[in-house]
Protein backbone atom coordinates (compact mmCIF):
# COMPACT_ATOMS: atom_id res chain seq x y z
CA UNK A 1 49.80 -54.54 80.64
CA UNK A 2 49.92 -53.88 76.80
CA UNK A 3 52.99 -56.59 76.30
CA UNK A 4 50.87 -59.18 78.37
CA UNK A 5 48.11 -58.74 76.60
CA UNK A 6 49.42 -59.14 72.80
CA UNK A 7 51.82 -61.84 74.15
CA UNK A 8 48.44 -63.83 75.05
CA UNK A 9 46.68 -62.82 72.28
CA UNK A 10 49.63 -64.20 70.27
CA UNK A 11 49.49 -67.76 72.71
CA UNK A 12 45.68 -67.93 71.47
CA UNK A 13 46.21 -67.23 67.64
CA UNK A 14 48.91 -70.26 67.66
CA UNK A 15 46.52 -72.10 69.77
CA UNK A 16 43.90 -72.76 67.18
CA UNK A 17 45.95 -73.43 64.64
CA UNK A 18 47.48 -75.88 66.78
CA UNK A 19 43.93 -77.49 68.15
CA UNK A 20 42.70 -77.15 64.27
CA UNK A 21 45.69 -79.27 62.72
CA UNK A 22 45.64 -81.73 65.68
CA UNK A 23 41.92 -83.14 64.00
CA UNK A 24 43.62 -84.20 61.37
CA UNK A 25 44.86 -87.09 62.75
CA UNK A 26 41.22 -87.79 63.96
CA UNK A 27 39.14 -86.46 61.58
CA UNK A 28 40.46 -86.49 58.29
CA UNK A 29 40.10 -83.04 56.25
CA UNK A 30 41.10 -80.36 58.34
CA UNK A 31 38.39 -77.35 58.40
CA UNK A 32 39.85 -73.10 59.01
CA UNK A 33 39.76 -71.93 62.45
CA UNK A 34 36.97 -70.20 63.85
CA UNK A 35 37.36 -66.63 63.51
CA UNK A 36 33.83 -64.98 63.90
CA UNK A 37 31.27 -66.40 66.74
CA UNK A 38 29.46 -69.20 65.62
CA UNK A 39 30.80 -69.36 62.55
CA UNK A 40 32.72 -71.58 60.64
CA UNK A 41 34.13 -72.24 56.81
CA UNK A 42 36.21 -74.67 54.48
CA UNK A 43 38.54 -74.12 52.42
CA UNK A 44 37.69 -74.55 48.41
CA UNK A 45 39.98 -76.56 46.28
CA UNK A 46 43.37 -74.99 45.73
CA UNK A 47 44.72 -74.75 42.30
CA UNK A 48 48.27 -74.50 40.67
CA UNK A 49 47.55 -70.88 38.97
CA UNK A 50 47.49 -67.56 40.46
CA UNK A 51 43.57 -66.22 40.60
CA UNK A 52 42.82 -62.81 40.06
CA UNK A 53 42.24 -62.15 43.84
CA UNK A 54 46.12 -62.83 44.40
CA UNK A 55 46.96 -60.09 41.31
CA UNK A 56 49.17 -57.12 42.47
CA UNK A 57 47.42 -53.91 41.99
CA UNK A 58 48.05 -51.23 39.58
CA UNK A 59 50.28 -49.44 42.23
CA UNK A 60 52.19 -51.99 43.00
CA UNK A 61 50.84 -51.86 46.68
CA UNK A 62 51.20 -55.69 47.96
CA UNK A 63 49.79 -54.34 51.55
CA UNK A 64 48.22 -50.94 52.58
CA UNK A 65 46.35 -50.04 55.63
CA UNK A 66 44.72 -47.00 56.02
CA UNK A 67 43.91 -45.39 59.78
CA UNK A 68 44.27 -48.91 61.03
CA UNK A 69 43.31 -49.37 64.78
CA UNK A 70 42.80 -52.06 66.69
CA UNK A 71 41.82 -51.24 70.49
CA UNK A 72 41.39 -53.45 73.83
CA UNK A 73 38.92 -52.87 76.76
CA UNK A 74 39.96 -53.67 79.99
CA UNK A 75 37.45 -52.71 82.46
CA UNK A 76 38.06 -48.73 82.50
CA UNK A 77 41.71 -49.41 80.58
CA UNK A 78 41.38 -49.14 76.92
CA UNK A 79 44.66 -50.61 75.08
CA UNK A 80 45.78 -49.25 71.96
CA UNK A 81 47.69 -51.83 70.43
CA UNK A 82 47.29 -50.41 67.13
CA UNK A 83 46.53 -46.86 67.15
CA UNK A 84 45.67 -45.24 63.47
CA UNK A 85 48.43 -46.88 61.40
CA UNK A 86 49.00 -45.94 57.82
CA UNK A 87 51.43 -47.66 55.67
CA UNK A 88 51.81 -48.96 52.36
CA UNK A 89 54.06 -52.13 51.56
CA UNK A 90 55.33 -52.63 47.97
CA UNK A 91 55.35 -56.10 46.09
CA UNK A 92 58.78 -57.58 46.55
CA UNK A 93 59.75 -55.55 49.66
CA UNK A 94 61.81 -56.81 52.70
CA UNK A 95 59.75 -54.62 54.94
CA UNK A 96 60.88 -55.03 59.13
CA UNK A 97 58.91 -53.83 62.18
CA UNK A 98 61.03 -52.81 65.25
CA UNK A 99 59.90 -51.68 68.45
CA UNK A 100 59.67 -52.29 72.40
CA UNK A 101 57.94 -55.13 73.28
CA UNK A 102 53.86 -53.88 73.05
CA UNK A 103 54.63 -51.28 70.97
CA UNK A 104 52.53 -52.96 68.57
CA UNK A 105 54.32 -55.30 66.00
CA UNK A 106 52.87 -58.40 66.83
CA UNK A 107 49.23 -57.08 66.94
CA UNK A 108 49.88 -55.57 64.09
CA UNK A 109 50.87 -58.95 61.69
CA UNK A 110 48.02 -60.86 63.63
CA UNK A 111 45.95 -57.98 61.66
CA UNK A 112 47.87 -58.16 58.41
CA UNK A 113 47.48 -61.72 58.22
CA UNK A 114 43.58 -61.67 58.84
CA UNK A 115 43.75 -63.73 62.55
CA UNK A 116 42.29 -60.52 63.96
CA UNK A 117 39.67 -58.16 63.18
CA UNK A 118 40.40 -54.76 63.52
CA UNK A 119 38.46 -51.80 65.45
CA UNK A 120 38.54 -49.33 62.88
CA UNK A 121 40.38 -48.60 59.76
CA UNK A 122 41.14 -50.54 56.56
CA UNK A 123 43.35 -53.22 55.51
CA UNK A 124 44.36 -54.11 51.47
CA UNK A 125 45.86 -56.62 50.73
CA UNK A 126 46.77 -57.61 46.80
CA UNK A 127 43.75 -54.70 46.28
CA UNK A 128 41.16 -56.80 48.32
CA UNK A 129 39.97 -55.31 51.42
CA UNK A 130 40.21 -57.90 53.92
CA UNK A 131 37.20 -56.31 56.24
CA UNK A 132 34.78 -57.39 52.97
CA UNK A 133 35.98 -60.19 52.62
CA UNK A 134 33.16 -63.66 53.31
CA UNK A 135 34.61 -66.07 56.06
CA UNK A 136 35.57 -68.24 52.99
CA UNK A 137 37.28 -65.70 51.58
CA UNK A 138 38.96 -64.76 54.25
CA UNK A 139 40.20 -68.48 55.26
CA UNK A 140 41.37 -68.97 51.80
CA UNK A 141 43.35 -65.60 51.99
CA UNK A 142 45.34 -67.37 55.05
CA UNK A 143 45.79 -70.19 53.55
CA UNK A 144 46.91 -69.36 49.86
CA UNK A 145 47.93 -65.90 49.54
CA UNK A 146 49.91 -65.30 52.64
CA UNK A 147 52.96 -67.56 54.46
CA UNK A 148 53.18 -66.87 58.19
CA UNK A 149 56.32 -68.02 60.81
CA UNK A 150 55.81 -68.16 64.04
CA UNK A 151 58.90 -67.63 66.86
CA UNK A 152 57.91 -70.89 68.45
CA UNK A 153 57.65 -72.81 65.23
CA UNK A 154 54.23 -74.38 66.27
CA UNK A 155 55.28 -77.54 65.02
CA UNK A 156 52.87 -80.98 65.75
CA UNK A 157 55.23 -82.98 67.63
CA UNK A 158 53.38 -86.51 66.66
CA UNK A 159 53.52 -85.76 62.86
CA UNK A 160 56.74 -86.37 60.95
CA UNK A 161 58.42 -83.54 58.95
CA UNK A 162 56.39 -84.44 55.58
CA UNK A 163 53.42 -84.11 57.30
CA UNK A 164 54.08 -81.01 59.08
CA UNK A 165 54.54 -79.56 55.90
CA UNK A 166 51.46 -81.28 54.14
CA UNK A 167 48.71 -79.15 56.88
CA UNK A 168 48.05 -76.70 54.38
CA UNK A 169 48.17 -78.54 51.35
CA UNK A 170 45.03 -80.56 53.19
CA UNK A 171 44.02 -77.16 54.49
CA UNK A 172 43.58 -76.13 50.80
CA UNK A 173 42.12 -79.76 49.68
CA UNK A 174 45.16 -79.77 47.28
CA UNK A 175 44.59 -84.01 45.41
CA UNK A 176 46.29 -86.44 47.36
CA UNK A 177 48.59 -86.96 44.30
CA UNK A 178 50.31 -83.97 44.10
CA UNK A 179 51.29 -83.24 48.14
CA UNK A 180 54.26 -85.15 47.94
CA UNK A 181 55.92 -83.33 44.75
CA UNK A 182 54.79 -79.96 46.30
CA UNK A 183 56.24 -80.82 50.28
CA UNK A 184 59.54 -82.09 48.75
CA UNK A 185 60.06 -78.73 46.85
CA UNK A 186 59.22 -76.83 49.81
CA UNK A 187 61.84 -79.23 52.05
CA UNK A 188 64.53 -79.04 49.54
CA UNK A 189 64.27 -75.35 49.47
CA UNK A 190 65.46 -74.90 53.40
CA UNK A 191 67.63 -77.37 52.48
CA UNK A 192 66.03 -80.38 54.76
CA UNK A 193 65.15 -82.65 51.87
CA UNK A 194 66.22 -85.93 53.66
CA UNK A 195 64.48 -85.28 56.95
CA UNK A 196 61.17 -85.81 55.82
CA UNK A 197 60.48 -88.69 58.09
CA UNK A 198 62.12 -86.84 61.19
CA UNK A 199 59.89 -85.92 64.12
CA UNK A 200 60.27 -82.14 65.13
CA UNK A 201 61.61 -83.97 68.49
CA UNK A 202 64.58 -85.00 66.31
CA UNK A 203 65.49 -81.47 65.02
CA UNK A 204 67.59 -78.91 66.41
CA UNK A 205 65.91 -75.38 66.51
CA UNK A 206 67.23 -74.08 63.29
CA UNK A 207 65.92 -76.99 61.49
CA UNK A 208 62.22 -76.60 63.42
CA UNK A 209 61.65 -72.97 62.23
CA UNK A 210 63.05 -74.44 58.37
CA UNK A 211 60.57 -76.99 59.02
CA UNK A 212 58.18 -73.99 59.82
CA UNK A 213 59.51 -71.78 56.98
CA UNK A 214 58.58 -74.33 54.21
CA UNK A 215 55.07 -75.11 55.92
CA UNK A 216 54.79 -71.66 55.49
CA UNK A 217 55.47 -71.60 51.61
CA UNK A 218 54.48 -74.26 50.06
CA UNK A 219 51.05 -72.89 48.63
CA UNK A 220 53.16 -70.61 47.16
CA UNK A 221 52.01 -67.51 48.66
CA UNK A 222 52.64 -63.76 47.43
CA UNK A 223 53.77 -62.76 51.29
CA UNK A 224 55.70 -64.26 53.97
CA UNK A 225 54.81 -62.84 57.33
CA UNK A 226 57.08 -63.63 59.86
CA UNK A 227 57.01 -63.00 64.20
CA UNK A 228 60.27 -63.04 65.46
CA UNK A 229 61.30 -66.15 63.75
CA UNK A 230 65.08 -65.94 65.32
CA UNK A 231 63.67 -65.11 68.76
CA UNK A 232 64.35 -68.78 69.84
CA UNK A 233 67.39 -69.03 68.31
CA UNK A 234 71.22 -68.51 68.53
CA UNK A 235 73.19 -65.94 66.96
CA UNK A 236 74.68 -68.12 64.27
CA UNK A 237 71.64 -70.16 63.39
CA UNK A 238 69.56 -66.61 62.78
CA UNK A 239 71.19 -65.31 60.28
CA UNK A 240 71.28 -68.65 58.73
CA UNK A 241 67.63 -68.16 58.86
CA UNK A 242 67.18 -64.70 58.10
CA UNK A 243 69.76 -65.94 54.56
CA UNK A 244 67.12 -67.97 53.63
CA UNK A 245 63.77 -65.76 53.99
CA UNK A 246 66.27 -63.79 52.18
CA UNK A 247 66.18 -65.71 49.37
CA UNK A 248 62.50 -65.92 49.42
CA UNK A 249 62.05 -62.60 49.22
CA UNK A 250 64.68 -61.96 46.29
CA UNK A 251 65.21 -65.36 44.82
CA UNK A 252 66.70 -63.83 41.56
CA UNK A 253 69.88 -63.21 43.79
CA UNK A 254 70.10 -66.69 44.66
CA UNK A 255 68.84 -68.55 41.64
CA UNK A 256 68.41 -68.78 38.04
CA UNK A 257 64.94 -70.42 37.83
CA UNK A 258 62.60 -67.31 37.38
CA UNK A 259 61.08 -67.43 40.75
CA UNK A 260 58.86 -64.57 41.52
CA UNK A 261 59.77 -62.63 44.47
CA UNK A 262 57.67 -62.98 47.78
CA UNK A 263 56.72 -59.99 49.64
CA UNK A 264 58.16 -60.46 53.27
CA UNK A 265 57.23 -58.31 56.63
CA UNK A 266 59.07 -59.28 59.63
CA UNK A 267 58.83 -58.54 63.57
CA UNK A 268 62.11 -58.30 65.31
CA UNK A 269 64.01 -56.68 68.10
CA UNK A 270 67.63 -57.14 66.54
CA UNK A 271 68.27 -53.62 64.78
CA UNK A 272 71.36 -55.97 63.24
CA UNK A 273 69.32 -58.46 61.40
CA UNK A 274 66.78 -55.73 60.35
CA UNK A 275 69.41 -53.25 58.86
CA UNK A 276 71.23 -55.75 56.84
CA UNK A 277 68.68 -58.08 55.46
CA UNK A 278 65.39 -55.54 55.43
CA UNK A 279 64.41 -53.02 52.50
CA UNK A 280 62.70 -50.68 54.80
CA UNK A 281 62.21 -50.43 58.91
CA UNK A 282 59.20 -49.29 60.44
CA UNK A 283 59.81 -48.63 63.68
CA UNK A 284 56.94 -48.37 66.33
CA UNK A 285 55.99 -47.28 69.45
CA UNK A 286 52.53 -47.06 71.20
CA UNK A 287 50.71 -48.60 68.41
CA UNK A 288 51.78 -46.07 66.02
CA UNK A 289 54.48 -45.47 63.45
CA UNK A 290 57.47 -43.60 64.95
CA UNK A 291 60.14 -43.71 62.02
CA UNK A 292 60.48 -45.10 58.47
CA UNK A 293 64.05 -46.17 57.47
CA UNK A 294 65.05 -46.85 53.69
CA UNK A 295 67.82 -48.23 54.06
């Protein structure tokens, strides 16, 4: 029953973002997802600089959650898909959850990433606390200061590659004039610069979720937050994919430009991948940590 649920709380997340980016096409400016009853906010113009509320804190702390819950009623069944997690994620780390399916990861990023509301407990991210945070504030924190992948890509099938990539950039009310420069970047990057007129219909899986990956980065954001992103893929073509969050995470290793590194959590069920690309692996079970690895 707990894997059900978070697999269609998961379905409904992806859903409005979906339904959201679909108006578009219809309705010019796209406006944040609903995320509280009867409410609703836009996102403010973004801007090429880092603001203070993206600054890293004094101790270095990129994520922390303190006694973090989030529970599920069920007629008499309570689910505890999150049950009193502490944890503290450094700028820069390669931090992976493992666990069961329901044990928790899943609900865990929807929390991290600000799509859910928690039951109790505290969540920090770059020192704000995202439970004080306005419903502007909070829609500009998912849409400039974190990056999140999706297993199923969540691509919009009528929209070429370009414009895929362009949702948040219109999201953020980024000028007209300077999506292109910005999509390119992010395109070159996974190393699909000459697809940008392609149709996720013309793309084989790998180059969907690098499609997905640069939609995800390219307002720059200080974390990457990815679900599974080689669950729908082959052996070969994942580790392709987990090389290049790779380099987002440490792009010092890979290039000479001066990047800044991006802080990167990741959900997966291949112990493999986690132990050989990952910093750190927090395995879970019931909701709750089980084991930290430094590996």
């Amino acid at each position: 029953m707990d894997w059900t649920h978070a697999k269609k709380q998961q379905v409904t997340v992806s859903s409005r973002i979906i339904s959201s980016a679909r108006s578009i096409s219809r309705a010019g400016p796209m406006t944040e997802p609903k995320t509280e009853p009867g409410t609703a906010s836009k996102i403010g113009p973004a801007t090429e600089s880092k603001t203070t509320s993206t600054r890293i804190p004094a101790n270095g702390a990129a994520i922390r959650t303190e006694q973090l819950a989030r529970h599920y009623h069920l007629g008499d069944s309570v689910i505890r898909a999150v049950d009193g997690i502490t944890l503290e994620v450094h700028a820069g780390e390669f931090l992976a959850f493992l666990g069961a399916s329901g044990s928790g990861k899943s609900s865990l990023l929807n929390l991290l990433a600000g799509l859910d509301h928690p039951t109790s407990g505290a969540i920090f991210v770059l020192g704000r606390e995202l439970g004080r945070m306005t419903s502007l504030e909070l829609s500009r924190h998912r849409n400039q200061t974190i990056g999140i992948v999706f297993q199923s890509f969540n691509l919009l099938p009528r929209m070429t590659v370009m414009e895929n990539v362009e949702l948040p950039l219109r999201l953020a009310e980024v000028p007209r004039v300077s999506r292109p420069a910005r999509v390119k970047e992010a395109l070159e990057r996974v190393g699909l610069g000459e697809r940008l007129a392609h149709r996720p219909g013309e793309l084989s899986g790998g180059e969907q979720q690098r499609v997905a990956i640069a939609r995800a980065m390219v307002n720059r954001p200080r974390i990457l937050l990815a679900d599974e992103p080689t669950g729908n893929l082959d052996s070969n073509t994942g580790e392709e994919i987990l090389r290049l969050i790779s380099g987002i995470n440490r792009p010092s290793d890979h290039s000479s430009d001066g990047e800044e590194p991006t802080t990167v959590l990741m959900v997966t069920h291949e112990r493999a991948l986690a132990e050989h690309y990952a910093g750190r692996i927090v395995t879970l079970a019931d909701g709750r940590i089980e084991r930290i690895e430094q590996r």
